[in-house]
Structures are given as structure tokens and as C-alpha cells.
C-alpha atoms as a PDB file:
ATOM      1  CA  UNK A   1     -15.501   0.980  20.204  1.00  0.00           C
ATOM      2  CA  UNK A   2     -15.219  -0.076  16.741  1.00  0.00           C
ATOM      3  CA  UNK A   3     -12.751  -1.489  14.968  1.00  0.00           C
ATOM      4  CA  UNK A   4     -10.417   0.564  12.254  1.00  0.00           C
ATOM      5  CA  UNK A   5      -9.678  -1.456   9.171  1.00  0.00           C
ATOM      6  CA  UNK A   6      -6.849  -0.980   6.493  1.00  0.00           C
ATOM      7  CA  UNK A   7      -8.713   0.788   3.344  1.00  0.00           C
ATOM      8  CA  UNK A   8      -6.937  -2.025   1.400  1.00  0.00           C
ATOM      9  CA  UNK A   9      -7.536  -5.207   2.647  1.00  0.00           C
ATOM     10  CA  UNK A  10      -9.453  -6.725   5.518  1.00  0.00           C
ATOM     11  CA  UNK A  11      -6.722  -6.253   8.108  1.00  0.00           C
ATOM     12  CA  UNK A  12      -7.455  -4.255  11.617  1.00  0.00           C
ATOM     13  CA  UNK A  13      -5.390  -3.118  14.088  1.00  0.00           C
ATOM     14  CA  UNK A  14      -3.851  -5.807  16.416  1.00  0.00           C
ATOM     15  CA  UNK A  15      -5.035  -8.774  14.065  1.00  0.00           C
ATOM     16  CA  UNK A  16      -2.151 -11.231  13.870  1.00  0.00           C
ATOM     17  CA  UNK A  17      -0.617 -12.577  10.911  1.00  0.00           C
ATOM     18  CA  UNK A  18       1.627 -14.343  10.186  1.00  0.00           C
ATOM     19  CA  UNK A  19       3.150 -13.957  13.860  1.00  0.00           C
ATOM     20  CA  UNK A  20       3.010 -10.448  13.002  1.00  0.00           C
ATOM     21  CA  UNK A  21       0.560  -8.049  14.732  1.00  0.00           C
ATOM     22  CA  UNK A  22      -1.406  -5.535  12.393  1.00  0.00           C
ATOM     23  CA  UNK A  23      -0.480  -1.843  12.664  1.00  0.00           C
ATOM     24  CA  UNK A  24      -2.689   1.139  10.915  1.00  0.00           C
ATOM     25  CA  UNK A  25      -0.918   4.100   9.253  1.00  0.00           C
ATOM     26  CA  UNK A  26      -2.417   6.831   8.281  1.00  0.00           C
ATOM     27  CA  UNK A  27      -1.989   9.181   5.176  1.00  0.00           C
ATOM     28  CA  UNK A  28       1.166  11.143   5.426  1.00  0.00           C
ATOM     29  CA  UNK A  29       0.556  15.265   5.595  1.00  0.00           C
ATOM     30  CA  UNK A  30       3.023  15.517   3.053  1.00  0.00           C
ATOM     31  CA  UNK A  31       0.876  15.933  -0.013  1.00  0.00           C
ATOM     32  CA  UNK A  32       3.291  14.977  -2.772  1.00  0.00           C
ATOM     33  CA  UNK A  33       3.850  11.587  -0.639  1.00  0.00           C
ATOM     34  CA  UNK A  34       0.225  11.377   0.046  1.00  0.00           C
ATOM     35  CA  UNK A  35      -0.977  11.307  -3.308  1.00  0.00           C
ATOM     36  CA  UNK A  36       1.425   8.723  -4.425  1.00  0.00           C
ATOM     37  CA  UNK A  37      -0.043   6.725  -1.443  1.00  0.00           C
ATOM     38  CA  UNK A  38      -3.586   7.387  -3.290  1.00  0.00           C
ATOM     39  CA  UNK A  39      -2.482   6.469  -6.625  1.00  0.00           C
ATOM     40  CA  UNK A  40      -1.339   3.186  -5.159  1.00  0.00           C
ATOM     41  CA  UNK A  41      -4.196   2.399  -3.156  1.00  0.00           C
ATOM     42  CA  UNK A  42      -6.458   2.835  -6.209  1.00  0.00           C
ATOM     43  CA  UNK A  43      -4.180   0.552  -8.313  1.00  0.00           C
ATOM     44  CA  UNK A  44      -4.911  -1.993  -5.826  1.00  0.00           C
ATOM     45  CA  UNK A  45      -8.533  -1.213  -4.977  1.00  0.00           C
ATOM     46  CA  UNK A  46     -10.434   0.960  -8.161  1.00  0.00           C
ATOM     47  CA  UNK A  47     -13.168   2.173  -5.776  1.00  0.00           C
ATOM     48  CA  UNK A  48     -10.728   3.769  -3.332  1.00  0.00           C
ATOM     49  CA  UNK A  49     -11.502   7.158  -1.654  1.00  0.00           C
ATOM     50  CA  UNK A  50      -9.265   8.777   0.403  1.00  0.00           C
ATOM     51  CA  UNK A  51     -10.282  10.446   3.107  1.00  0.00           C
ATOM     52  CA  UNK A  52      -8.500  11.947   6.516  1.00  0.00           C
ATOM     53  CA  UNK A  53      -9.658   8.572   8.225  1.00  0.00           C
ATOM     54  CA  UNK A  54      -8.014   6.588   5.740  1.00  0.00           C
ATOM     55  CA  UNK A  55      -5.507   4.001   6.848  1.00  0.00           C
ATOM     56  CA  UNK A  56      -2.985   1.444   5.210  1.00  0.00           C
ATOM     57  CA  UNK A  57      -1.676  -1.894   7.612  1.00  0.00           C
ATOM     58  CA  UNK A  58       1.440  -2.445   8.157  1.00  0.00           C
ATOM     59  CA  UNK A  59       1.653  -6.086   5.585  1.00  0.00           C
ATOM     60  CA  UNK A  60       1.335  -3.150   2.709  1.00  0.00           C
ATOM     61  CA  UNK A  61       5.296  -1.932   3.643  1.00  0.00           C
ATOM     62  CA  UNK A  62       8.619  -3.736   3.046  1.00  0.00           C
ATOM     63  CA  UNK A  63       9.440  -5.743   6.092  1.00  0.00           C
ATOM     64  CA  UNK A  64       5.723  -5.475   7.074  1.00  0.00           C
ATOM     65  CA  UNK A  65       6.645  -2.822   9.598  1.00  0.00           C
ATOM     66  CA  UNK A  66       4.802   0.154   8.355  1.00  0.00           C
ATOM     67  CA  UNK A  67       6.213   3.262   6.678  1.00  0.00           C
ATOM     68  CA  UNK A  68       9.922   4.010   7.485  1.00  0.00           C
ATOM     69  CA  UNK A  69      12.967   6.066   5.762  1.00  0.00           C
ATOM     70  CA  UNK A  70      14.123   3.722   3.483  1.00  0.00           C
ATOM     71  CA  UNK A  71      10.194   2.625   2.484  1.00  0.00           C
ATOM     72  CA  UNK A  72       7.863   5.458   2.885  1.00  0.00           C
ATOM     73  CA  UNK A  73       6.049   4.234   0.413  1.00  0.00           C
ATOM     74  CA  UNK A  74       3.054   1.540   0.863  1.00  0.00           C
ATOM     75  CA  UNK A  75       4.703  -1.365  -2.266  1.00  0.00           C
ATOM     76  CA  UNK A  76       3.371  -5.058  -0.742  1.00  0.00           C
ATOM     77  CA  UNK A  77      -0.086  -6.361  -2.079  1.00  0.00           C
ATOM     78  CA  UNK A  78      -0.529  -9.938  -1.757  1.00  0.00           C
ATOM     79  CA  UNK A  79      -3.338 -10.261  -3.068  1.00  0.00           C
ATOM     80  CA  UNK A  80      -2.310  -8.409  -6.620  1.00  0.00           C
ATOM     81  CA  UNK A  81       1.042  -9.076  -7.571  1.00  0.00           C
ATOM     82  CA  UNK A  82       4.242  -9.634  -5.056  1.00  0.00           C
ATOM     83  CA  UNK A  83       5.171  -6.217  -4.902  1.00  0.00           C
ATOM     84  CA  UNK A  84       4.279  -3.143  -6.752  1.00  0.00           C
ATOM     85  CA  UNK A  85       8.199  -1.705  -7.069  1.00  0.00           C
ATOM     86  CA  UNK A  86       9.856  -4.864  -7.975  1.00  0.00           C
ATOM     87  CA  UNK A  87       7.418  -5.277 -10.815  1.00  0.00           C
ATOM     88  CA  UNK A  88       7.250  -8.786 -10.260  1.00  0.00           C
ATOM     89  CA  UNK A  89       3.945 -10.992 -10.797  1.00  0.00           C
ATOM     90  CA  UNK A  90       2.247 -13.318  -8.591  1.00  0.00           C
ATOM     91  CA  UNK A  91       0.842 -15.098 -11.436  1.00  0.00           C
ATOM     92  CA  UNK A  92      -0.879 -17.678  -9.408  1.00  0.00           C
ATOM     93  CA  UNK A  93      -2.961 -14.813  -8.347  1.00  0.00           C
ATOM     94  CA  UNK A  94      -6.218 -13.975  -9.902  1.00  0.00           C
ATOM     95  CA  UNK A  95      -5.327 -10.280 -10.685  1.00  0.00           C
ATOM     96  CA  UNK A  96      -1.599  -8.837 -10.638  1.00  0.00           C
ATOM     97  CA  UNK A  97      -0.480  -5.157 -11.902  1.00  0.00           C
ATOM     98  CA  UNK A  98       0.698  -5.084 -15.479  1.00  0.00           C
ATOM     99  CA  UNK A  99       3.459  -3.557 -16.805  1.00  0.00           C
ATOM    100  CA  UNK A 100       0.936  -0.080 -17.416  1.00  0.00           C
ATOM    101  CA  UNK A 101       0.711   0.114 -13.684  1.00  0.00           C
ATOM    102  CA  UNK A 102       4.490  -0.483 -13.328  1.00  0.00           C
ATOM    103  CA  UNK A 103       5.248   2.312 -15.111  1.00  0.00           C
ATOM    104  CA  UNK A 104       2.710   5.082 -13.068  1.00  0.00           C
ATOM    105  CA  UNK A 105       4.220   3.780 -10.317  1.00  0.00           C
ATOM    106  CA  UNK A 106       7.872   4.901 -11.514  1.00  0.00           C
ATOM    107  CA  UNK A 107       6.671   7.728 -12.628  1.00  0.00           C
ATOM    108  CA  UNK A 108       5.028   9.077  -9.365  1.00  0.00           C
ATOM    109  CA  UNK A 109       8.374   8.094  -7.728  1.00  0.00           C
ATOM    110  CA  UNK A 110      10.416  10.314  -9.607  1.00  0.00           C
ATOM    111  CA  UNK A 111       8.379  12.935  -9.293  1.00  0.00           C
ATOM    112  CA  UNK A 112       8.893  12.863  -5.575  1.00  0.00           C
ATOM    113  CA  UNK A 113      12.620  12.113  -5.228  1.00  0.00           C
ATOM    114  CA  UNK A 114      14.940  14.899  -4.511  1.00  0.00           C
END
């Protein structure tokens, strides 16, 4: 059986980190939510293609939990910036969103709030 990896980063299922254990999520049916799920992944990864198998981890959600009510959207990339919503900057990091980035992101939010 082969592992399933996060389309993001190099996380898998079960992997611990952090004294966390990995979770995978997949693409929500909802298309409007889905997309903005694809716009982010690509922000984070250029050569991103989505497809039905695609899955995010768990570290990519507030409180590192996965997807819930209050954070349905994926809005934690180490590896970039601190987090996508907060606009903040890891500038220690080799790569971080700028404010362009910032500002798609707001934008695909309020097209999907009520």
C-alpha cells in the first residue's frame, strides 16, 4: 500500500510532528470553496494540479487540526510566510507571499462569504 502525501508539502498521513499526527483532507465538493483551496495551493506551490486525489495535511489549517467551521479554509504554510490570512511574513524564510498574494486571497474570501 502506498503512502498518500499532502500536495503541498512532504507530509503523509500518520507522520508525526511536532507531537502532532498528520491527517489528509481532501478537496471539498463545494466548488466555490474548492477553488479557493486551488488558488491557495498554487500560491504556495506554482506547479500545483488539482485533481480528485488531491489532498492538503492537517499543519496547513489553524490549530493544525484540519478543516473545521470556523477555518474551512487551508491558511498555514511554514515554509512561505506564517500564515496566508494574517498577512504576516516569515522573513527569515527564503520565500514568503507578498502583499499581491494577500490581496487574491481577500478577494477569493469575499467572494465566498454569505
Amino acid at each position: 500500500k502506498s503512502r498518500k502525501y499532502c500536495c503541498i508539502c512532504s507530509h503523509y498521513r500518520g507522520k508525526n510532528v511536532d507531537g502532532k499526527v498528520i491527517s489528509l483532507h481532501t478537496y471539498p465538493a463545494n466548488v466555490a470553496i474548492r477553488l479557493i483551496w486551488i488558488q491557495r495551493s498554487r500560491l504556495v506551490r506554482k506547479d500545483f494540479v488539482y485533481t480528485a486525489n488531491s489532498q492538503i495535511c492537517s499543519q496547513h489549517f489553524v490549530n493544525f487540526n484540519g478543516p473545521s467551521k470556523d477555518h474551512p479554509l487551508p491558511s498555514v504554510f511554514p515554509n512561505k510566510a506564517n500564515q496566508l490570512e494574517s498577512g504576516q511574513v516569515n522573513r527569515n524564510s527564503k520565500t514568503h507571499t507578498n502583499d499581491e498574494n494577500n490581496r487574491k486571497l481577500k478577494k477569493l474570501d469575499i467572494l465566498v462569504s454569505p
